[in-house]
N, C-alpha and C. Protein backbone atom coordinates (compact mmCIF):
# COMPACT_ATOMS: atom_id res chain seq x y z
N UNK A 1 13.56 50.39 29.53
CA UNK A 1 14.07 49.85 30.78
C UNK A 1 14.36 51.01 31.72
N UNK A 2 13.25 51.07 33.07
CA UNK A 2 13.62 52.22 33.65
C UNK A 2 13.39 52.03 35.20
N UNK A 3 13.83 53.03 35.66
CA UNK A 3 14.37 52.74 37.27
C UNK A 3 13.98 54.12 37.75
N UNK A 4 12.60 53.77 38.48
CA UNK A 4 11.92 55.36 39.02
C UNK A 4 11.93 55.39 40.59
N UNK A 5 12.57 56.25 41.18
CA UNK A 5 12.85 55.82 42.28
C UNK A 5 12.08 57.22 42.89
N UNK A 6 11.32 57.05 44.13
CA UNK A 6 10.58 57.32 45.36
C UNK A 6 11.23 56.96 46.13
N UNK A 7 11.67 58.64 46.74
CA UNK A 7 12.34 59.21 48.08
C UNK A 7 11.46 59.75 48.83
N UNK A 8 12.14 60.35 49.46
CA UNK A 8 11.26 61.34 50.84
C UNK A 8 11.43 60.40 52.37
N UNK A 9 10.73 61.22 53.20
CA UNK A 9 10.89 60.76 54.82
C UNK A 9 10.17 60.11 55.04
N UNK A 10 10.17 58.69 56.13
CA UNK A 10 9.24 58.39 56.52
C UNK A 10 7.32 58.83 56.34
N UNK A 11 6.85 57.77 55.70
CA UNK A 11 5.37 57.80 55.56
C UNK A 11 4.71 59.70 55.37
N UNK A 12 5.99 59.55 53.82
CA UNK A 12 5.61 60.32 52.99
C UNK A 12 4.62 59.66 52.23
N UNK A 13 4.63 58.64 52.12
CA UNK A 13 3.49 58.29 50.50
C UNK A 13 3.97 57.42 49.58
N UNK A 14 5.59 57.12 49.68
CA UNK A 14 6.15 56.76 49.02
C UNK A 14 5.75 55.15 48.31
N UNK A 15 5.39 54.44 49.40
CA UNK A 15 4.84 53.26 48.88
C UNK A 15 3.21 53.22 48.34
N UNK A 16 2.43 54.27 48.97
CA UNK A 16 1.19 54.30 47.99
C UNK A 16 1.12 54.96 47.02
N UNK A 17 1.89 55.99 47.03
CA UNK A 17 2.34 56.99 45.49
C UNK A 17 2.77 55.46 44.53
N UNK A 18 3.29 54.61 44.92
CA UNK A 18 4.08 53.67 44.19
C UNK A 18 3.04 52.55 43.61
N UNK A 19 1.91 52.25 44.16
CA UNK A 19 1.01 51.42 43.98
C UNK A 19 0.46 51.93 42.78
N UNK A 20 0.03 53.27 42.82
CA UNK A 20 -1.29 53.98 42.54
C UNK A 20 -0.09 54.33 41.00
N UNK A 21 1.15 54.77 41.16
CA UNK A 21 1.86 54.76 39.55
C UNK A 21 1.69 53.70 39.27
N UNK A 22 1.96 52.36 39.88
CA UNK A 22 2.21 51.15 39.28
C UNK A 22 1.04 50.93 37.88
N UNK A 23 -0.06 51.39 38.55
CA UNK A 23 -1.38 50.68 37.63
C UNK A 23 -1.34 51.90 36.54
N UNK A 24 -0.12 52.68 36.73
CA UNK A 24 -0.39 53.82 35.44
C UNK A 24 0.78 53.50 34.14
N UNK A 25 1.89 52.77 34.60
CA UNK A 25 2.95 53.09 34.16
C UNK A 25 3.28 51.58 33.75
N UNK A 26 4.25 50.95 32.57
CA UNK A 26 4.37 49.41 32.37
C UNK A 26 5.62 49.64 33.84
N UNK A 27 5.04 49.54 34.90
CA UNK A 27 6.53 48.84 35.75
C UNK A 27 5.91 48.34 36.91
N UNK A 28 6.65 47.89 37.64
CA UNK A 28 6.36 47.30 38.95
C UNK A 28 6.77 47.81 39.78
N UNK A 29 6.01 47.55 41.26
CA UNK A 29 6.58 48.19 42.41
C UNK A 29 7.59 46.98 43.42
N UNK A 30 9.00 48.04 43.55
CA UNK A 30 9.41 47.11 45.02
C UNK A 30 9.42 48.44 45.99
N UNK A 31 9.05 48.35 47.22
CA UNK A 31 8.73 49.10 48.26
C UNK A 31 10.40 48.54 49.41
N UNK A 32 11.05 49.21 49.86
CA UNK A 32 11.56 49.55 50.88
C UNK A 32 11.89 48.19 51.57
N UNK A 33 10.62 48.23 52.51
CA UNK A 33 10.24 46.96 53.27
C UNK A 33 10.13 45.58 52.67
N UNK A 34 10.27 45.71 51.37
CA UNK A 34 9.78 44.47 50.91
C UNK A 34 10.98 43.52 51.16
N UNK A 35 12.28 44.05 50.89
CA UNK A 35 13.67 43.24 50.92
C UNK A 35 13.88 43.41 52.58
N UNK A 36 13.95 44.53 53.01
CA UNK A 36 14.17 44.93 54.48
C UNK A 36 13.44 43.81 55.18
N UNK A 37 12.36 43.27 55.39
CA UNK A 37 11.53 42.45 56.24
C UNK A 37 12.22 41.13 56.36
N UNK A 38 12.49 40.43 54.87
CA UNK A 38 12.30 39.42 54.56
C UNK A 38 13.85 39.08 55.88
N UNK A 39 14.80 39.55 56.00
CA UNK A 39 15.83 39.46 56.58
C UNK A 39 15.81 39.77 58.00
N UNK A 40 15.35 40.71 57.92
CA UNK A 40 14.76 41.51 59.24
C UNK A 40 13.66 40.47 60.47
N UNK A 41 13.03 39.74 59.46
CA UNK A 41 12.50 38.83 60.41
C UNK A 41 13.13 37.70 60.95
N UNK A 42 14.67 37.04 60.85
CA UNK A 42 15.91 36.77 61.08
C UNK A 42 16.61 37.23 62.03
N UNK A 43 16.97 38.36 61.40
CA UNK A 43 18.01 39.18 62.40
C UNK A 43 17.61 40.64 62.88
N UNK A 44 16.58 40.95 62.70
CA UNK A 44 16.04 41.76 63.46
C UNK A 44 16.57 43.11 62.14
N UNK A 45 16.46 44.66 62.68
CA UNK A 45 16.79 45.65 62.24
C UNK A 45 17.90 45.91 62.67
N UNK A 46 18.86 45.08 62.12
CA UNK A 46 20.53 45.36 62.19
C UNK A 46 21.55 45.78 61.19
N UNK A 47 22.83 45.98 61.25
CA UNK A 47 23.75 46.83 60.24
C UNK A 47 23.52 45.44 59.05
N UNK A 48 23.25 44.20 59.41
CA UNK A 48 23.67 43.55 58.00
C UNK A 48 22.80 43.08 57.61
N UNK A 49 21.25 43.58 58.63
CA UNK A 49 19.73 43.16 57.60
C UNK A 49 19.77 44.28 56.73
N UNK A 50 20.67 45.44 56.80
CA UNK A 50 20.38 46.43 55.79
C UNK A 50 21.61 46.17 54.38
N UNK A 51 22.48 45.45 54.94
CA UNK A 51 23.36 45.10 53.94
C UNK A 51 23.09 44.01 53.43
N UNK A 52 22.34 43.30 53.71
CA UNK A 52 21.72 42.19 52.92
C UNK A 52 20.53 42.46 52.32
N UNK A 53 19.88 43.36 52.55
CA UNK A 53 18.99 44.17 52.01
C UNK A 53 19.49 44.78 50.40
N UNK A 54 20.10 45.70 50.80
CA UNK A 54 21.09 46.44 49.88
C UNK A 54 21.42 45.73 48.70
N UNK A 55 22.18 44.70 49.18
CA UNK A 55 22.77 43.17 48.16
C UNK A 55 21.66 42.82 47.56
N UNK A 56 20.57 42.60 47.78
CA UNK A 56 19.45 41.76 47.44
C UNK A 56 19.09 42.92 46.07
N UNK A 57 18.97 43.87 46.39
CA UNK A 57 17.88 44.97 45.74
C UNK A 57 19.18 45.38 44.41
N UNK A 58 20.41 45.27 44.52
CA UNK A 58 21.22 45.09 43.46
C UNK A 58 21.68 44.13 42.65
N UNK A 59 21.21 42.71 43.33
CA UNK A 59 21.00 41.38 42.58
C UNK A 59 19.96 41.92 41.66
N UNK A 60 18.87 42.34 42.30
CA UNK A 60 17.35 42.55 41.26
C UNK A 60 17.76 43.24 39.82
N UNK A 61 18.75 44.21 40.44
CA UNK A 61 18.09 45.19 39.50
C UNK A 61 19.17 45.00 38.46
N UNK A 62 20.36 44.41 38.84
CA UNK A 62 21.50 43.72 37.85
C UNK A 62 21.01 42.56 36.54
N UNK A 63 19.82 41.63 37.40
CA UNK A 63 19.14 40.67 36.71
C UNK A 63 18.45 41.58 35.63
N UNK A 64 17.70 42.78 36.60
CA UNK A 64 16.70 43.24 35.78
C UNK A 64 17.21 43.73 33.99
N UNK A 65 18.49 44.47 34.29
CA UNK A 65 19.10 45.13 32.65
C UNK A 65 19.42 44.21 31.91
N UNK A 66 19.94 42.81 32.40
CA UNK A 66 20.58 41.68 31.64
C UNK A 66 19.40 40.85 31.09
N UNK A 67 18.24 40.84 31.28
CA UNK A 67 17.26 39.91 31.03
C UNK A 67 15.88 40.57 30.65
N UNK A 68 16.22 41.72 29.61
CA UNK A 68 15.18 42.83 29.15
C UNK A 68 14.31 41.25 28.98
N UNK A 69 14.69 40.27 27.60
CA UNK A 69 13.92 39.80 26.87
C UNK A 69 12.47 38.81 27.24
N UNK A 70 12.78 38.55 28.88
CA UNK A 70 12.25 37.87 29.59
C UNK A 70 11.67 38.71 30.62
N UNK A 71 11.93 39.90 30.87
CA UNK A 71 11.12 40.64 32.08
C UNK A 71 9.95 40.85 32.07
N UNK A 72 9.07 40.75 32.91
CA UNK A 72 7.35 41.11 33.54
C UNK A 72 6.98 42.59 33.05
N UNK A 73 8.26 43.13 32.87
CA UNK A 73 7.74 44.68 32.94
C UNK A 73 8.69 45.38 32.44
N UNK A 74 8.67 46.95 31.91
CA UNK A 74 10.08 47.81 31.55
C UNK A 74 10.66 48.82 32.52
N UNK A 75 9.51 48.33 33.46
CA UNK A 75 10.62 48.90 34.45
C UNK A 75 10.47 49.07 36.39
N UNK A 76 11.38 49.13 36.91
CA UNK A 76 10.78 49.40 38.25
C UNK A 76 10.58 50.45 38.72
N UNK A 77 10.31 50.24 39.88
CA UNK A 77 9.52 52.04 41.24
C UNK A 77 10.11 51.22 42.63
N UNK A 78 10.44 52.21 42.52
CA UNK A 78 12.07 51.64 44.11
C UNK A 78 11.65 52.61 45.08
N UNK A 79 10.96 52.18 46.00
CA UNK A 79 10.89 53.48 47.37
C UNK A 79 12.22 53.11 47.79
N UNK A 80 12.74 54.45 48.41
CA UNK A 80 13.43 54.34 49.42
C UNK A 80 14.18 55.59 50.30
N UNK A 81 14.12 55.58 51.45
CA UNK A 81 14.60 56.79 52.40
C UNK A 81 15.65 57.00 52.43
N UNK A 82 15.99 57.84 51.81
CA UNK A 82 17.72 58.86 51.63
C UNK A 82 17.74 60.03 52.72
N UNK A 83 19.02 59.54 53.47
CA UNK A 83 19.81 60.63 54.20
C UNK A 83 21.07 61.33 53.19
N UNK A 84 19.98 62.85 53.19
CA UNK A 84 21.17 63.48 51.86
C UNK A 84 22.31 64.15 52.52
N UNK A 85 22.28 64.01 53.36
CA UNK A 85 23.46 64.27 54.56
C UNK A 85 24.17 63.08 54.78
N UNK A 86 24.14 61.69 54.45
CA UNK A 86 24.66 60.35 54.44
C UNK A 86 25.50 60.49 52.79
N UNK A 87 26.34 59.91 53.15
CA UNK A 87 26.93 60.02 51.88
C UNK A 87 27.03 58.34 51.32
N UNK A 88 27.29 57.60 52.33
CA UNK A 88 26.77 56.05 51.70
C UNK A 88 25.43 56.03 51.04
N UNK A 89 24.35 56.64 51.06
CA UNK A 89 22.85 56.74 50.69
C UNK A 89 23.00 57.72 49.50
N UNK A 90 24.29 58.55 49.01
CA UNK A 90 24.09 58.80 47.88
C UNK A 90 24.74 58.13 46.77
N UNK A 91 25.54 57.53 47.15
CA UNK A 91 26.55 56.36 46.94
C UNK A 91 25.58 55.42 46.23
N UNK A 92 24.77 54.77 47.27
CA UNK A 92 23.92 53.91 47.00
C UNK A 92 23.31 54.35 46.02
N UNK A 93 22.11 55.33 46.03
CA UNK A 93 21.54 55.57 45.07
C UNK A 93 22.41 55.68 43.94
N UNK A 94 23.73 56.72 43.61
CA UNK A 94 24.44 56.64 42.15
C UNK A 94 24.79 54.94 41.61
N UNK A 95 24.67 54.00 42.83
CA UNK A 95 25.24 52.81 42.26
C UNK A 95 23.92 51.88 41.43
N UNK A 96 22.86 52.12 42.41
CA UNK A 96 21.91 51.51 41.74
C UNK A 96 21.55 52.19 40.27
N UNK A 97 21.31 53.58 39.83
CA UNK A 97 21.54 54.42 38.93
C UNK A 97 22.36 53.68 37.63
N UNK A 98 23.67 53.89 38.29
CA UNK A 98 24.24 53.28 36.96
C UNK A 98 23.98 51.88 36.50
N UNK A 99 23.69 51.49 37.47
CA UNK A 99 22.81 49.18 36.79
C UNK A 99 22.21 50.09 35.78
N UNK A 100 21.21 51.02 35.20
CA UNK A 100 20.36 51.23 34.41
C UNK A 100 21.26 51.71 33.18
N UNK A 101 22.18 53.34 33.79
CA UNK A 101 22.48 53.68 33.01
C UNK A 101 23.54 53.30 32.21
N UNK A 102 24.27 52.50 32.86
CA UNK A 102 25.02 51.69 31.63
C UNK A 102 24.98 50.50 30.66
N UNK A 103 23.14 50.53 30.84
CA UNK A 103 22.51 49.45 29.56
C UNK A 103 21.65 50.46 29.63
N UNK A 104 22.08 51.61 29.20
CA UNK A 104 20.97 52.34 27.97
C UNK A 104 19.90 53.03 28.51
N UNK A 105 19.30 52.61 29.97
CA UNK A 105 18.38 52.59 30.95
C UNK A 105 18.30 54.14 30.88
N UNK A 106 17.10 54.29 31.68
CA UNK A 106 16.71 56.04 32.26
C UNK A 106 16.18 55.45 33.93
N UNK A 107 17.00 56.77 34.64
CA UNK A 107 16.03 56.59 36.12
C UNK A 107 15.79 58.07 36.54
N UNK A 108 14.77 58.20 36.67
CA UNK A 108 13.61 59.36 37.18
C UNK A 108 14.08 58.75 38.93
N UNK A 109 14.09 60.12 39.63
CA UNK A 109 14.12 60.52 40.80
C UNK A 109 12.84 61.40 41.00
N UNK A 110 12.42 60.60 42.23
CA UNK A 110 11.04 61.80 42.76
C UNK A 110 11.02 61.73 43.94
N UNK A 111 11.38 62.93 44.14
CA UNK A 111 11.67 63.00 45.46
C UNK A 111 10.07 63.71 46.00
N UNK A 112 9.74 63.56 47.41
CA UNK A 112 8.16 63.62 47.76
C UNK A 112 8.26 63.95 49.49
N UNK A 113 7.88 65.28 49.50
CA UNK A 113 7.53 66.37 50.99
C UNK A 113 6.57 66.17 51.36
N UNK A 114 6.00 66.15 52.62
CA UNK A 114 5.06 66.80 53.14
C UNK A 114 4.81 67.12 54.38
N UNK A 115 3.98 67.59 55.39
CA UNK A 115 4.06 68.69 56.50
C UNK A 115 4.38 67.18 57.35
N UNK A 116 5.01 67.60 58.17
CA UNK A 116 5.12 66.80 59.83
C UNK A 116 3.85 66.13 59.86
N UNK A 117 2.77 67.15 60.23
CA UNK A 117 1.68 66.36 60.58
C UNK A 117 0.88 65.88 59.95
N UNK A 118 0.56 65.57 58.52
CA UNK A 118 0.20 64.73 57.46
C UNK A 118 0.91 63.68 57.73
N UNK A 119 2.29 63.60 57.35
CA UNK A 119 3.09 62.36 57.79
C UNK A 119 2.99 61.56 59.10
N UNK A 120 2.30 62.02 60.33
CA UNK A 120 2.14 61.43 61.48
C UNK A 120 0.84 61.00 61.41
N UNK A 121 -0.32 61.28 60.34
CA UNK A 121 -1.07 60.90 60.20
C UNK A 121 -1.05 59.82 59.61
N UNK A 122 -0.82 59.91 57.91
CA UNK A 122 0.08 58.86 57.37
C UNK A 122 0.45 57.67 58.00
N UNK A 123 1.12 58.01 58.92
CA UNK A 123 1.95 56.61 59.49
C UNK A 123 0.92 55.26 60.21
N UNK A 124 -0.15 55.76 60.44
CA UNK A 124 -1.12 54.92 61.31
C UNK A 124 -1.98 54.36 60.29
N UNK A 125 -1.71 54.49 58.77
CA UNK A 125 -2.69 53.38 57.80
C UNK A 125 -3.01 52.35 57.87
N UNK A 126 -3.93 51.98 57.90
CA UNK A 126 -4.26 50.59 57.26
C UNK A 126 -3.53 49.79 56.50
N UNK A 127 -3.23 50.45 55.11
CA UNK A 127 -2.15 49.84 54.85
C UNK A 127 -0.98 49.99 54.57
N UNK A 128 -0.41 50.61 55.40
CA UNK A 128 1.37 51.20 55.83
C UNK A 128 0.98 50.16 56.81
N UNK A 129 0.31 50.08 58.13
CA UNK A 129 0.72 48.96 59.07
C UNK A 129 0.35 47.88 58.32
N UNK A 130 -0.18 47.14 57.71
CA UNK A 130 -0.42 46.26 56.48
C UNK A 130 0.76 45.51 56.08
N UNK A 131 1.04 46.18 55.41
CA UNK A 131 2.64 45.96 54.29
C UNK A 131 3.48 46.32 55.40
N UNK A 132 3.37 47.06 56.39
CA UNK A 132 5.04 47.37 56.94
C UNK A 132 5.05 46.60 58.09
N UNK A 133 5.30 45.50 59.08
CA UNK A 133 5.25 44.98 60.15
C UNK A 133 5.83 45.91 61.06
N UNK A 134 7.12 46.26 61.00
CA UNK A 134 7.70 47.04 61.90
C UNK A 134 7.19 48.63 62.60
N UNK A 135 6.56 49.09 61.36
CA UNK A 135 5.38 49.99 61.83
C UNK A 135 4.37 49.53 62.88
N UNK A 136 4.15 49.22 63.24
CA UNK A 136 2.86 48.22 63.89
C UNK A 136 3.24 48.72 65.46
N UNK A 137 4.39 49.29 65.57
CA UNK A 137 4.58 49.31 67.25
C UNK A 137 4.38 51.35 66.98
N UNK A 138 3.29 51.49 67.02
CA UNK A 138 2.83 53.43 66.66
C UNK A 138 3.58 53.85 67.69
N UNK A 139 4.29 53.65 68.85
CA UNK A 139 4.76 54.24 69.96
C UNK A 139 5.92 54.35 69.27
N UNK A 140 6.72 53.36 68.85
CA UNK A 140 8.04 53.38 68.53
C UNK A 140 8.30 53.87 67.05
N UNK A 141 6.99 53.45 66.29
CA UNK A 141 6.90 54.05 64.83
C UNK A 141 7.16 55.43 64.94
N UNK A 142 6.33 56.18 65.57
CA UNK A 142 6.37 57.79 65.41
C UNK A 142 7.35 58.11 66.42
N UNK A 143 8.20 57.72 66.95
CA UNK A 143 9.69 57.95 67.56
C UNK A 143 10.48 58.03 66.62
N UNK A 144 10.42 57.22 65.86
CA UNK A 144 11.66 56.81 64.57
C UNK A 144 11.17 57.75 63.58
N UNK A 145 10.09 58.52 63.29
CA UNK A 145 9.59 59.23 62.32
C UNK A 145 10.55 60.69 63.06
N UNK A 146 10.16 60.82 63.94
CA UNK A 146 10.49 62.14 64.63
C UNK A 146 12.12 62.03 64.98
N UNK A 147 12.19 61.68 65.50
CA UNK A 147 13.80 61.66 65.62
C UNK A 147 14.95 61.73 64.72
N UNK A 148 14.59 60.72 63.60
CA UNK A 148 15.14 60.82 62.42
C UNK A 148 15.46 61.88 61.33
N UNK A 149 14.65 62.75 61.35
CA UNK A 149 14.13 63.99 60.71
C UNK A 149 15.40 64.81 61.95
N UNK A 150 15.29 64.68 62.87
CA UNK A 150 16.40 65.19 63.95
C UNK A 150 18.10 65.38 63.51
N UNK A 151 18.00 63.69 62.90
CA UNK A 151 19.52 62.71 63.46
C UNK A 151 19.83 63.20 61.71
N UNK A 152 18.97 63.41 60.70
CA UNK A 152 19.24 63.28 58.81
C UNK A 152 18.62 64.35 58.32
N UNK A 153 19.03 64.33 57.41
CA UNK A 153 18.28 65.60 56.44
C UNK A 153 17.83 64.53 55.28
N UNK A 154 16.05 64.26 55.39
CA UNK A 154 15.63 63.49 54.96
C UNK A 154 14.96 64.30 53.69
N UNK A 155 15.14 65.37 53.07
CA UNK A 155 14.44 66.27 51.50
C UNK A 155 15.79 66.70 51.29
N UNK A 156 16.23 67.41 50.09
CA UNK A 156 17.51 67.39 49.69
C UNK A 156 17.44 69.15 49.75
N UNK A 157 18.20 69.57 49.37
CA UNK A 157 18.47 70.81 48.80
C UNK A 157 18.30 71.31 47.87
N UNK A 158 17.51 72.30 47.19
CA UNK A 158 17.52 72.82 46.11
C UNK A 158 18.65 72.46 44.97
N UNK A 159 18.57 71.64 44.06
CA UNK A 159 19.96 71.67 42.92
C UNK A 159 20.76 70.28 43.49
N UNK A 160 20.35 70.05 44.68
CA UNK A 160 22.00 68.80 45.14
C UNK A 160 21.45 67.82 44.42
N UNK A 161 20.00 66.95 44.36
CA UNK A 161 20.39 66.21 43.45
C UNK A 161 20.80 66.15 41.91
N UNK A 162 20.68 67.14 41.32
CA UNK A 162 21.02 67.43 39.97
C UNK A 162 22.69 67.75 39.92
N UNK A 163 23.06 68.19 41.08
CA UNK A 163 24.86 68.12 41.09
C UNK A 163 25.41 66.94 41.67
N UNK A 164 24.43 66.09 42.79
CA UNK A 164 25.26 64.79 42.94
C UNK A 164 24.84 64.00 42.78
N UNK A 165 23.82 63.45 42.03
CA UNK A 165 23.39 62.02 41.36
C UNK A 165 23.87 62.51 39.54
N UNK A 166 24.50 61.73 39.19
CA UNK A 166 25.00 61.82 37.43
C UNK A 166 24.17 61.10 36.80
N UNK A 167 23.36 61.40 35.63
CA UNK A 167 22.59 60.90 34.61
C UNK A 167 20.90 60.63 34.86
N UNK A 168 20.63 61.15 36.32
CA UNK A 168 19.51 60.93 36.98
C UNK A 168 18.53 62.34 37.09
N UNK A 169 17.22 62.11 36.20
CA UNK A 169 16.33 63.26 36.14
C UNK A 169 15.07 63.62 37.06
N UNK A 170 15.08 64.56 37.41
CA UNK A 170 14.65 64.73 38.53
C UNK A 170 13.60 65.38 39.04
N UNK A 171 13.09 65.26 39.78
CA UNK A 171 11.35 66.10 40.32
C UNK A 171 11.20 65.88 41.81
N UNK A 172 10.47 67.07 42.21
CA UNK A 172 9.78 66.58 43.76
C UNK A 172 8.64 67.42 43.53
N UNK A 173 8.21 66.79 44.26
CA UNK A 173 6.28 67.28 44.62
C UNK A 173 6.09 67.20 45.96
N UNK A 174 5.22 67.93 46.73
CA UNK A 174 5.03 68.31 47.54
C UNK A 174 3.65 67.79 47.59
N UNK A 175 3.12 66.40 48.40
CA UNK A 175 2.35 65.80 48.61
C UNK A 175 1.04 66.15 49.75
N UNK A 176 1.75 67.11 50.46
CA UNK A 176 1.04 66.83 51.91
C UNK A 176 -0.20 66.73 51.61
N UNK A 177 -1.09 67.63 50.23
CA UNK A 177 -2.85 67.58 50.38
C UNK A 177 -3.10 67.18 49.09
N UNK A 178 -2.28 66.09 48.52
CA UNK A 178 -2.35 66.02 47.28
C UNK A 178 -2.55 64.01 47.51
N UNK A 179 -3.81 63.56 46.82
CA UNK A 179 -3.85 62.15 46.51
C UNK A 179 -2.70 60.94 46.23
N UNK A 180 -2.51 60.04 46.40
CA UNK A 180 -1.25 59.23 45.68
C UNK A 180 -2.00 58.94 43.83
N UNK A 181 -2.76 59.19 44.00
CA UNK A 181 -3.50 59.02 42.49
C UNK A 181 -2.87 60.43 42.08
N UNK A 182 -3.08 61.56 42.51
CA UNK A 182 -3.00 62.88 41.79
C UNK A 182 -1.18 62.77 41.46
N UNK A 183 -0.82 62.49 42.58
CA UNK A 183 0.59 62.17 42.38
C UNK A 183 1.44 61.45 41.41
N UNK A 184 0.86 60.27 41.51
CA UNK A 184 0.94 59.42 40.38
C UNK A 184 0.81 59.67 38.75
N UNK A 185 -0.36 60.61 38.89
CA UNK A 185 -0.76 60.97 37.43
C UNK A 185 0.31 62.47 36.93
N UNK A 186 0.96 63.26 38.07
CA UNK A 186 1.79 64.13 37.68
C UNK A 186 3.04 63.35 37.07
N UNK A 187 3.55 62.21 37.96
CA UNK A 187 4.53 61.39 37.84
C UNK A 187 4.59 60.93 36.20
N UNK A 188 3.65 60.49 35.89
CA UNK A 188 3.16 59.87 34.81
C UNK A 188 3.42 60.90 33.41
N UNK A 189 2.90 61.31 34.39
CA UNK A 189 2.75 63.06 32.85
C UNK A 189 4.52 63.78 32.95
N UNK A 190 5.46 63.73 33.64
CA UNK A 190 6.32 64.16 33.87
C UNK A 190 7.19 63.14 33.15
N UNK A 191 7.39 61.96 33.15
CA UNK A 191 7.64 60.72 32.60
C UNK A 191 7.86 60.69 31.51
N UNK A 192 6.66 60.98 30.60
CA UNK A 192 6.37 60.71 29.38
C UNK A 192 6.99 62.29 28.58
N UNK A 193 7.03 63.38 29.45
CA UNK A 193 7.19 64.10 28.54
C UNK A 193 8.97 64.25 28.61
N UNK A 194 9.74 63.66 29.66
CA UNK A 194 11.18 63.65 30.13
C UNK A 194 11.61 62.30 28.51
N UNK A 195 10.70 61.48 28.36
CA UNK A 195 10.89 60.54 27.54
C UNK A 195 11.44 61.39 25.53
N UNK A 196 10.34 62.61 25.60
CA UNK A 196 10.03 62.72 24.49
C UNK A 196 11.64 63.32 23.59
């Protein structure tokens, strides 16, 4: 039962790095947007589509430890964008963390870089605008890419997550010219040997 979570900044990779593990690894993907939308198309991108967001994605993953015997899979792949300068977003992450680790669980952190302008490339996919609706406005998309990176410190610091997430093992890779397959398969290989 495991909980692999994909960080990094905006249209790092995070949700196709997540696809491309999925078909490697027994788990499933939830992406970011997937809870974010469903609310979001309601009430727009507001303080309590993200707190209903939030709620939702800790219902899941509460169900998920209590109901090994019946689950689809052993485990999930959680994108999601951390401000490591936010301290609610590390919060968050240690809370989702412990759903695992206090039924026995393991959660892998991978955190995932790459140059500015890969990522502005990135952002105009096929399928990032696909799966992401809110992407879809590229004027306002790559505003929120750029600015943000401004307003957060969206990659962590050398060592901070290993001093402020507890029980959570950890990696980053540096994506910018690297496949979500190649990625995936480091992920994979990093995984198995963190397991042994």
């Amino acid at each position: 039962m495991d909980l692999i979570l994909l960080v990094g900044p905006q249209a790092v990779g995070k949700m196709t790095v997540g696809k491309a593990l999925e078909k490697k690894i027994d788990a499933k993907l939830l992406f970011n947007h997937e809870t974010l939308d469903i609310f979001a198309r309601f009430l727009g991108y507001t303080k309590k589509t993200f707190e209903l967001s939030d709620w939702m994605r800790k219902q899941l993953f509460k169900a998920f430890v209590e109901n090994t015997k019946t689950n689809q899979t052993q485990g999930i792949i959680f994108t999601v964008l951390v401000g490591f300068d936010v301290a609610e977003d590390l919060e968050f992450l240690q809370e989702i963390s412990d759903i695992f680790l206090k039924c026995d669980g393991k959660v892998y952190l991978v955190e995932l870089e790459a140059a500015l302008e890969e990522r502005l490339d990135r952002n105009k996919t096929e399928l990032r605008l696909q799966e992401k609706p809110s992407k879809r406005d590229l004027v306002f998309s790559e505003n929120e890419l750029r600015t943000s990176m401004e307003k957060h410190r969206l990659n962590s610091f050398e060592g901070e997550v290993e001093e402020k997430l507890e029980g959570v093992r950890y990696l980053r890779i540096n994506n910018t010219k690297l496949s979500p397959e190649v990625v995936a398969e480091k992920i994979q290989e990093w995984i198995t040997q963190e397991k042994r």
